[in-house]
Protein backbone atom coordinates (compact mmCIF):
# COMPACT_ATOMS: atom_id res chain seq x y z
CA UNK A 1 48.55 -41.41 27.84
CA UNK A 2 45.90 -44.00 28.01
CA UNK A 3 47.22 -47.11 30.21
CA UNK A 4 47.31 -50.62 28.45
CA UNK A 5 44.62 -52.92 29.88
CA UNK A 6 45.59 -55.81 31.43
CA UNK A 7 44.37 -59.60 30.33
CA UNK A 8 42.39 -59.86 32.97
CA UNK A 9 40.70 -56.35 31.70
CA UNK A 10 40.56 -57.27 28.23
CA UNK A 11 39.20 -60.70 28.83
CA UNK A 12 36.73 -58.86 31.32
CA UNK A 13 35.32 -56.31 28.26
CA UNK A 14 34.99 -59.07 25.70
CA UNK A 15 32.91 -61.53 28.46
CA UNK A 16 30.80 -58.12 28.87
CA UNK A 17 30.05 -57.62 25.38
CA UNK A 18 28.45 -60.99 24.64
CA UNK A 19 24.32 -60.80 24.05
CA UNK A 20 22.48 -62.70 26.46
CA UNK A 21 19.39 -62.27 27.33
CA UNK A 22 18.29 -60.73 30.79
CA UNK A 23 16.89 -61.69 34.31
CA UNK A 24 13.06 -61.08 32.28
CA UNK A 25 13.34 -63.32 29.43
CA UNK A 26 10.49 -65.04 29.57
CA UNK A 27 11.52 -68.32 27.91
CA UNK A 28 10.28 -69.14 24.31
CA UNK A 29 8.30 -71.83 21.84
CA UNK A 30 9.36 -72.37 17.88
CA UNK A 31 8.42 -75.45 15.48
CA UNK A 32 10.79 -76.59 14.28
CA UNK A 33 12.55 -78.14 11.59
CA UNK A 34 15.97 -80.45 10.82
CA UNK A 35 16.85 -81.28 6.97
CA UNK A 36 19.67 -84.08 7.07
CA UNK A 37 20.65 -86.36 4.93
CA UNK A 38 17.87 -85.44 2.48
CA UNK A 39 15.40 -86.21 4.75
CA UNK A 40 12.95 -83.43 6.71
CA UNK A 41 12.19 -84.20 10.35
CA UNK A 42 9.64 -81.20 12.45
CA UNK A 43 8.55 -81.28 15.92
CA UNK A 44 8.20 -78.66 18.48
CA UNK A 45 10.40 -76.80 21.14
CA UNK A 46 10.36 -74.83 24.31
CA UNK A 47 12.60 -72.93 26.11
CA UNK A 48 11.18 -72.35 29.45
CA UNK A 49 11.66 -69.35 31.83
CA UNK A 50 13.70 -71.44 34.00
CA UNK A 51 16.22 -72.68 30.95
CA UNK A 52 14.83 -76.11 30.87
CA UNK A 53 14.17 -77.67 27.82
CA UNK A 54 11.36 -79.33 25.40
CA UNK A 55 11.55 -81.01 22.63
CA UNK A 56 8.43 -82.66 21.10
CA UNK A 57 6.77 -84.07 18.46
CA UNK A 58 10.02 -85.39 16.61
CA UNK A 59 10.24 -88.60 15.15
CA UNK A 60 13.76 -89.72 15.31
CA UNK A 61 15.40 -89.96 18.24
CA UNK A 62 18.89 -88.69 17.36
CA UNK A 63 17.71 -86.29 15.61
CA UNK A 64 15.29 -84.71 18.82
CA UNK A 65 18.82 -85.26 21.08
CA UNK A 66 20.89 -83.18 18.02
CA UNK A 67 17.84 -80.33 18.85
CA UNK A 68 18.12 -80.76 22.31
CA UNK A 69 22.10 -80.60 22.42
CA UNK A 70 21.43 -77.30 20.03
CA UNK A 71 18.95 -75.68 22.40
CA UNK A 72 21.31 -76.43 25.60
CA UNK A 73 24.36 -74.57 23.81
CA UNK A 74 21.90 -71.60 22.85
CA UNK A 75 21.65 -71.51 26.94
CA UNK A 76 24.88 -71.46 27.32
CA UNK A 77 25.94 -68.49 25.68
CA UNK A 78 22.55 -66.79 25.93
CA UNK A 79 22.21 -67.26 30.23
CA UNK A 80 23.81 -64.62 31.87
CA UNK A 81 26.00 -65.36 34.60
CA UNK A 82 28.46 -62.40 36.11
CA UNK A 83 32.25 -62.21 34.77
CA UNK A 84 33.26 -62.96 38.71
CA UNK A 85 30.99 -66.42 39.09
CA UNK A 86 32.21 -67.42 36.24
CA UNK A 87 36.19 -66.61 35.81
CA UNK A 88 36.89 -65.07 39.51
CA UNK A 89 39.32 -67.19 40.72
CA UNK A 90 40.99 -67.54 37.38
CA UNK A 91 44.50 -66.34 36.03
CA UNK A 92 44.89 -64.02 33.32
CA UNK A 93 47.99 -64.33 31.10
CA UNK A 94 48.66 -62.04 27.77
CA UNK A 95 50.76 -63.03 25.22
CA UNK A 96 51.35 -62.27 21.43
CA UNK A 97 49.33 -60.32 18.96
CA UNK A 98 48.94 -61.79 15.53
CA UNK A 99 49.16 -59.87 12.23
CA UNK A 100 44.79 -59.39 12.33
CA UNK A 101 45.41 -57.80 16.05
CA UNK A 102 43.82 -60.19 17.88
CA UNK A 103 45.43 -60.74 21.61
CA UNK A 104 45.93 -64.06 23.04
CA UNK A 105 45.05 -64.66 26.32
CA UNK A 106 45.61 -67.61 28.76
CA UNK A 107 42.99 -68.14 31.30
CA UNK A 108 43.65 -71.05 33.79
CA UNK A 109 42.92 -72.28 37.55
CA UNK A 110 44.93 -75.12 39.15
CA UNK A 111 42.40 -77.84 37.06
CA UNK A 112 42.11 -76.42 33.95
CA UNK A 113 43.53 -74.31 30.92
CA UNK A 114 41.89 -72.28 27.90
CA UNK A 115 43.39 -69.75 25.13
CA UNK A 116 41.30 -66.93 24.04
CA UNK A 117 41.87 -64.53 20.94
CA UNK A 118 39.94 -61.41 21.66
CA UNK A 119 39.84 -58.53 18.63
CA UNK A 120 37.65 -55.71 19.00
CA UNK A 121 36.36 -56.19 22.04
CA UNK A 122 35.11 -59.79 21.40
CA UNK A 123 36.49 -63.69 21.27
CA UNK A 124 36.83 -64.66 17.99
CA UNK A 125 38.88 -67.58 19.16
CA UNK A 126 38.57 -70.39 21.87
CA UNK A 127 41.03 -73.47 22.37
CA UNK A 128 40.65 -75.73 24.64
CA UNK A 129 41.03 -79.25 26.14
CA UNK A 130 38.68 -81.81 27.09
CA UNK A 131 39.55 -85.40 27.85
CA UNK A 132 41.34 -86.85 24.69
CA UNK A 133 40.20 -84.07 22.39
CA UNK A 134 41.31 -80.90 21.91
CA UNK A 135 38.95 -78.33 19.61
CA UNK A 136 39.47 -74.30 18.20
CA UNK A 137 36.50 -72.36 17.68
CA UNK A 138 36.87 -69.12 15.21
CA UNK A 139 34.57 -66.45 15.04
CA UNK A 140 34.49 -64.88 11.38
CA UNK A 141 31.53 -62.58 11.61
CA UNK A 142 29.12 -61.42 14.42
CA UNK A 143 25.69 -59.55 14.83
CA UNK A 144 25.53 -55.98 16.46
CA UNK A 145 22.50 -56.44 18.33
CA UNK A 146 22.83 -53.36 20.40
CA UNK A 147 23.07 -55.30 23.42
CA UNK A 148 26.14 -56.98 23.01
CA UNK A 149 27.28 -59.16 20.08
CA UNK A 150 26.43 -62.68 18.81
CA UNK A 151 28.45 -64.94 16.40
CA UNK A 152 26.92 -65.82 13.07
CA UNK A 153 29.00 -67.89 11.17
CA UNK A 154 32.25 -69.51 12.88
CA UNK A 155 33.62 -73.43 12.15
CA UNK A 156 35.19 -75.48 14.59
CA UNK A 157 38.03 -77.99 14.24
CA UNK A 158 38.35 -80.93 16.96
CA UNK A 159 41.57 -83.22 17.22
CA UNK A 160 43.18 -86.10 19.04
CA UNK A 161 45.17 -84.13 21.41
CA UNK A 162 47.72 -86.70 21.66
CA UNK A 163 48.22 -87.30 17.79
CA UNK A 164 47.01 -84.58 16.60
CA UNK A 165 44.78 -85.85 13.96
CA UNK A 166 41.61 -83.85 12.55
CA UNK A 167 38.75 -85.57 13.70
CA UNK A 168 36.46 -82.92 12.29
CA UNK A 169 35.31 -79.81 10.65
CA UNK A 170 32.29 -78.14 10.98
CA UNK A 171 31.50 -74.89 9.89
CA UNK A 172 28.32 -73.21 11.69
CA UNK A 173 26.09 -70.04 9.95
CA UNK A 174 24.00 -69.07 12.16
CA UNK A 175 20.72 -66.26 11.58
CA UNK A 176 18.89 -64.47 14.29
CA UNK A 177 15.26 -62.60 14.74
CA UNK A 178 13.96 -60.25 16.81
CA UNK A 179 11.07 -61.47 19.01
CA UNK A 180 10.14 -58.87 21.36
CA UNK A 181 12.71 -57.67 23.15
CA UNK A 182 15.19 -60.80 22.69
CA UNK A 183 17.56 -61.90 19.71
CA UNK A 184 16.49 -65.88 19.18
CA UNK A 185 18.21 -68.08 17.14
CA UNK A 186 16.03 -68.32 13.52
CA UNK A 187 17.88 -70.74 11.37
CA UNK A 188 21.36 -73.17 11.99
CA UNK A 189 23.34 -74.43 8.93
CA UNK A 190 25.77 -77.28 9.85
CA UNK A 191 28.32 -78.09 7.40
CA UNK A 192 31.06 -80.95 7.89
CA UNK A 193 33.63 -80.50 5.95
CA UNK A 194 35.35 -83.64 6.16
CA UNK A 195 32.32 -85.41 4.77
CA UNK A 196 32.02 -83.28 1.50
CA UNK A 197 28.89 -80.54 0.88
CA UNK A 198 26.13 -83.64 0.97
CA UNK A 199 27.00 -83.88 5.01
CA UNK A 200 24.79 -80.65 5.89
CA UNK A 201 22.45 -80.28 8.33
CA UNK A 202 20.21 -77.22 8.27
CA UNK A 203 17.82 -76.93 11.92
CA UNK A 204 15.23 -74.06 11.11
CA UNK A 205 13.05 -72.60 13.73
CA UNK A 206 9.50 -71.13 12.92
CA UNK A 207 6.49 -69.49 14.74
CA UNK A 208 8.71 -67.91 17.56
CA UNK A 209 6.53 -66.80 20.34
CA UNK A 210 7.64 -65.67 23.86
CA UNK A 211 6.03 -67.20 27.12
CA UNK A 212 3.20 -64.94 28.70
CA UNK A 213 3.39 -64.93 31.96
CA UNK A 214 0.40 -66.70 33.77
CA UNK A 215 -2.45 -64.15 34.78
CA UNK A 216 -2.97 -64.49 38.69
């Protein structure tokens, strides 16, 4: 008989399984594009080797820190960092299964708490606490990419954690493409549910091209 895994173990697989991209990725430039609000805003991007950040050539300035706050959550998830730097000194703590299978887990240190649902070897739900608001992520569908999986379409809800009121909805479907070796991010729809179907915000990303290394 097969032992149960542990929380820690389980928590451990599903980190594993996420894509990201590895120690070679050379770091990427797109054009790109932001419809919102009926109006179409372009400029340029570039993720460089390092992770640092470019954005260009837009003409709005909330709209070039909206593709700047993008491109620094694509690092997030995409940057690999090892299960112990990130979650060593952390606490594992199972608890109930709900009727689709997916396990809860508490993670916490003495500073901070988060609850995980992992089904299938991957998270398909976050909650979590910062400052006055409290927000669940859920994953409803995710790309194979042979490497580990990505989420492509998943909403969020944030709330006053002390009331409890919805603050907002967004729903995220998200479209990848192959460049190279690397999954990058193709095309964002942003819906916000709380502001009807007109509130969308679609950030599409064009002429994908890897760095080259510099010839020496």
């Amino acid at each position: 008989m097969t032992p149960q895994k542990t929380a820690r173990e389980l928590f451990q697989t599903a980190y594993a399984n996420r894509y990201t991209w590895d120690a070679n990725f050379p770091g990427y430039s797109a054009d790109v594009q932001v419809v919102q609000g009926g109006k179409v805003y372009t400029g340029k991007i570039c993720i460089h080797r390092d992770m640092s950040i470019e954005v260009t050539e837009v003409s709005n300035e909330e709209v070039e820190q909206g593709i700047y706050t993008q491109l620094q959550d694509i690092i997030n998830h995409r940057q690999p960092t090892s299960f112990e730097e990130s979650y060593g000194n952390y606490e594992f703590i199972q608890g109930e299964i709900d009727d689709k299978g997916a396990v809860d887990i508490l993670v916490r240190d003495e500073s901070t708490e988060s609850h995980y649902k992992i089904r299938g070897g991957e998270f398909c739900q976050v909650r979590r606490v910062m400052g006055r608001m409290a927000f669940e992520i859920d994953t409803h569908a995710s790309l194979d990419t042979g490497s580990g999986y990505v989420a492509t379409c998943y909403d969020a809800i944030f709330r006053n954690r002390e009331t409890n009121e919805v603050k907002s909805i967004l729903k995220f479907q998200d479209t990848f493409e192959k460049i190279g070796e690397y999954y990058i991010l193709a095309k964002q729809v942003v819906q916000d549910c709380l502001a009807g179907d007109s509130n969308q915000t679609e950030f599409s990303y064009s002429n994908i091209k890897l760095i080259k290394s510099a010839v020496v």
